[in-house]
C-alpha atoms as a PDB file:
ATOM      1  CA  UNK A   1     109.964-122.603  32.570  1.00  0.00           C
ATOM      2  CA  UNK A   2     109.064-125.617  34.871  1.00  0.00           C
ATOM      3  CA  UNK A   3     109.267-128.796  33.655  1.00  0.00           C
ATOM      4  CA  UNK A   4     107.234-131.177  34.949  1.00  0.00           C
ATOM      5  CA  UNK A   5     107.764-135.306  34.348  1.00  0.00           C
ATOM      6  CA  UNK A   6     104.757-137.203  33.372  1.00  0.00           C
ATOM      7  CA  UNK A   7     104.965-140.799  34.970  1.00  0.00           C
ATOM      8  CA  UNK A   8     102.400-143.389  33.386  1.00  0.00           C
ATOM      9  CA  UNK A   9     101.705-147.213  34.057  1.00  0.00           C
ATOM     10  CA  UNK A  10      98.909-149.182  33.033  1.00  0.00           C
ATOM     11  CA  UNK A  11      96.804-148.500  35.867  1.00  0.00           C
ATOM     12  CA  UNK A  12      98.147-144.757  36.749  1.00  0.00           C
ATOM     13  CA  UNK A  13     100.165-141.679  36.144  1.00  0.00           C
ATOM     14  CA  UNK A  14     101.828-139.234  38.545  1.00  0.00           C
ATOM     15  CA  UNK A  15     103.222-135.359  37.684  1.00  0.00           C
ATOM     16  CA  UNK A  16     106.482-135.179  39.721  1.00  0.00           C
ATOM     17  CA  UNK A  17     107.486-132.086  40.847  1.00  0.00           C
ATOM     18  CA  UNK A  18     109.925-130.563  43.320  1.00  0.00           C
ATOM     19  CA  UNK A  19     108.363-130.125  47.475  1.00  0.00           C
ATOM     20  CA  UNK A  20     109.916-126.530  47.252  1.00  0.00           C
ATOM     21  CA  UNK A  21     107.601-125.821  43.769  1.00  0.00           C
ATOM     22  CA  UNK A  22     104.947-127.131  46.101  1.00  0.00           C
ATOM     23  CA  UNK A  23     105.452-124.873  49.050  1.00  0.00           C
ATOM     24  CA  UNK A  24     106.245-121.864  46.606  1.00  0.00           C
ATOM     25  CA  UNK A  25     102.979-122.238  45.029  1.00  0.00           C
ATOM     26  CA  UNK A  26     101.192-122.474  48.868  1.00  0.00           C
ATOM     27  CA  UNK A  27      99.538-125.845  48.449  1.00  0.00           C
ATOM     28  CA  UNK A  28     102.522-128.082  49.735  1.00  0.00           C
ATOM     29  CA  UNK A  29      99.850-128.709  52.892  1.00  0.00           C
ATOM     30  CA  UNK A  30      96.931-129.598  50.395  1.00  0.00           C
ATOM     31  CA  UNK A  31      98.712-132.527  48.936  1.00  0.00           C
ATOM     32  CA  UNK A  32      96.480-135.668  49.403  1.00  0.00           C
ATOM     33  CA  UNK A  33      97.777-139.058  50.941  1.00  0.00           C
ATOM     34  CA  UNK A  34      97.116-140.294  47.287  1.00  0.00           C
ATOM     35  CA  UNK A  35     100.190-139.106  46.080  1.00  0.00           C
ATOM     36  CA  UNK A  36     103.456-140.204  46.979  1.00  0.00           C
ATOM     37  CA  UNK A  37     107.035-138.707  47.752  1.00  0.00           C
ATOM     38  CA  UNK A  38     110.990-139.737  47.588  1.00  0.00           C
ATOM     39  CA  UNK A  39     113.795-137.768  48.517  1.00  0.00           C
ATOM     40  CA  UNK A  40     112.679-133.962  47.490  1.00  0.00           C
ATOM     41  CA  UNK A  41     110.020-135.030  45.446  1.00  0.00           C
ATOM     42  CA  UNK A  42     106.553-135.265  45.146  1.00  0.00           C
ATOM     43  CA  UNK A  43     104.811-137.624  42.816  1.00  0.00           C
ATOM     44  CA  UNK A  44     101.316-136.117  42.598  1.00  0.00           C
ATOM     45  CA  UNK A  45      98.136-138.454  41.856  1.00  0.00           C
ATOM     46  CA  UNK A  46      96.536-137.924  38.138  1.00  0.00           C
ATOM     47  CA  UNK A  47      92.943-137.631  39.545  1.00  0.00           C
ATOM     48  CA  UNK A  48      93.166-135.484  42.598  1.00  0.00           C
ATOM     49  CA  UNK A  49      95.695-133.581  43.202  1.00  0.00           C
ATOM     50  CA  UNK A  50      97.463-132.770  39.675  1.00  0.00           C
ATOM     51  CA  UNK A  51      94.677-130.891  39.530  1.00  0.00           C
ATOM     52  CA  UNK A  52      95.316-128.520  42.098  1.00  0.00           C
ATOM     53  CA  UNK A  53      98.957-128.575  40.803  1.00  0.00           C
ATOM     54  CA  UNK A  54      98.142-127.092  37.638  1.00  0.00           C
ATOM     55  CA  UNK A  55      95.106-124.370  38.757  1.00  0.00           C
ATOM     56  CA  UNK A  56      97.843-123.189  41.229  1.00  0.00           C
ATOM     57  CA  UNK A  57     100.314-123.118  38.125  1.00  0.00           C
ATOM     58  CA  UNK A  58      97.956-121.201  35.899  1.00  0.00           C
ATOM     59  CA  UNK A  59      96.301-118.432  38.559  1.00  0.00           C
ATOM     60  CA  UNK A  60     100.182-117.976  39.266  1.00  0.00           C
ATOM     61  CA  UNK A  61     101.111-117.511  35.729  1.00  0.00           C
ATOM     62  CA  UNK A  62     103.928-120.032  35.829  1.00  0.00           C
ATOM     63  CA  UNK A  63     105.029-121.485  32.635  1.00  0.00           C
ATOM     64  CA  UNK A  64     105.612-124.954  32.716  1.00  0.00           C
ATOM     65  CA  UNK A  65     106.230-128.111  29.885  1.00  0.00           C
ATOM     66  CA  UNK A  66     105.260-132.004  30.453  1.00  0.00           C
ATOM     67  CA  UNK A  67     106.843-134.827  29.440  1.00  0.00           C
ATOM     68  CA  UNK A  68     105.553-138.059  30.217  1.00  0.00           C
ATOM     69  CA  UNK A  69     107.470-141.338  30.918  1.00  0.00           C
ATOM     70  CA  UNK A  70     105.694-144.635  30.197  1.00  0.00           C
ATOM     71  CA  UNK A  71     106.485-147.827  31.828  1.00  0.00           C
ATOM     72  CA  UNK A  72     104.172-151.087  30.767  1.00  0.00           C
ATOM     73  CA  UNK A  73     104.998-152.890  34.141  1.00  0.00           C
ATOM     74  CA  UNK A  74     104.556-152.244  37.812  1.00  0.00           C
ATOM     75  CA  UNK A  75     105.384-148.039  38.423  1.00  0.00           C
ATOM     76  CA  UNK A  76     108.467-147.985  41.113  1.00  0.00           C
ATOM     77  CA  UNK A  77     106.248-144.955  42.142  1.00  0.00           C
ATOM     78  CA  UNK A  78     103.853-147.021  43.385  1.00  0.00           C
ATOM     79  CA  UNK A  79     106.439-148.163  46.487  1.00  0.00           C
ATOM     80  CA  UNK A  80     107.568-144.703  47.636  1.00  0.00           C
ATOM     81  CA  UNK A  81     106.313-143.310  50.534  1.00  0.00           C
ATOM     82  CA  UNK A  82     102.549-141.721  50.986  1.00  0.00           C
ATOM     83  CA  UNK A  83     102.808-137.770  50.883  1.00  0.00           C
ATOM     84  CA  UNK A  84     102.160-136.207  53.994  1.00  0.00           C
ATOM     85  CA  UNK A  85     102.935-132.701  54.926  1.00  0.00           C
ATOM     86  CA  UNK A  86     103.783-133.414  58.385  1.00  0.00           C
ATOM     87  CA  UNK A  87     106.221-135.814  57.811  1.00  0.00           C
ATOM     88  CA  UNK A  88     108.446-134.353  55.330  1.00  0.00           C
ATOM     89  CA  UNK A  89     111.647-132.305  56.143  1.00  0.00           C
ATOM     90  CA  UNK A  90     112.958-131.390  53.087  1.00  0.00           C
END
C-alpha cells in the first residue's frame, strides 16, 4: 500500500510522493513546473497534477492511503525547487 503525505497551508496543498513512484507509474515526464521537488521527492500541485497522480494510481490498480499535514503559516514546500524532469538525477 502507498502512502501518500497530504501537505496543506492556507493558500495550498501538495501530495508528496517518491520520483521513482513517479517514473514507475510513466508520468515522471508529465509533472508540471507547478509542483515542486527536494531530495527524492516530488511535491505535486493540488490542482494540476495530483490529478494525474491519482488517475495513474487508479487505471494501475495501486492501493494507496493519504494523510494530510496542516501547517497555518508559510508551507517550507513553497521554497523547494520547481519540478522539472530534465533536471532531476535521482
Amino acid at each position: 500500500m502507498l502512502k501518500i503525505v497530504y501537505y496543506t497551508d492556507p493558500g495550498h496543498g501538495w501530495f508528496a510522493v517518491k520520483h521513482s513512484t513517479l517514473k514507475t507509474l510513466g508520468i515522471f515526464n508529465l509533472v508540471s513546473s507547478y509542483s515542486y521537488t527536494k531530495g527524492k521527492t516530488a511535491y505535486l500541485e493540488e490542482d494540476c497534477d495530483a490529478s494525474l497522480l491519482f488517475k495513474s494510481l487508479h487505471l494501475n490498480g495501486v492501493e494507496y492511503t493519504t494523510l494530510e499535514k496542516h501547517t497555518n503559516k508559510r508551507s517550507p514546500i513553497r521554497s523547494y525547487s520547481t519540478f522539472n524532469p530534465e533536471r532531476i538525477t535521482s
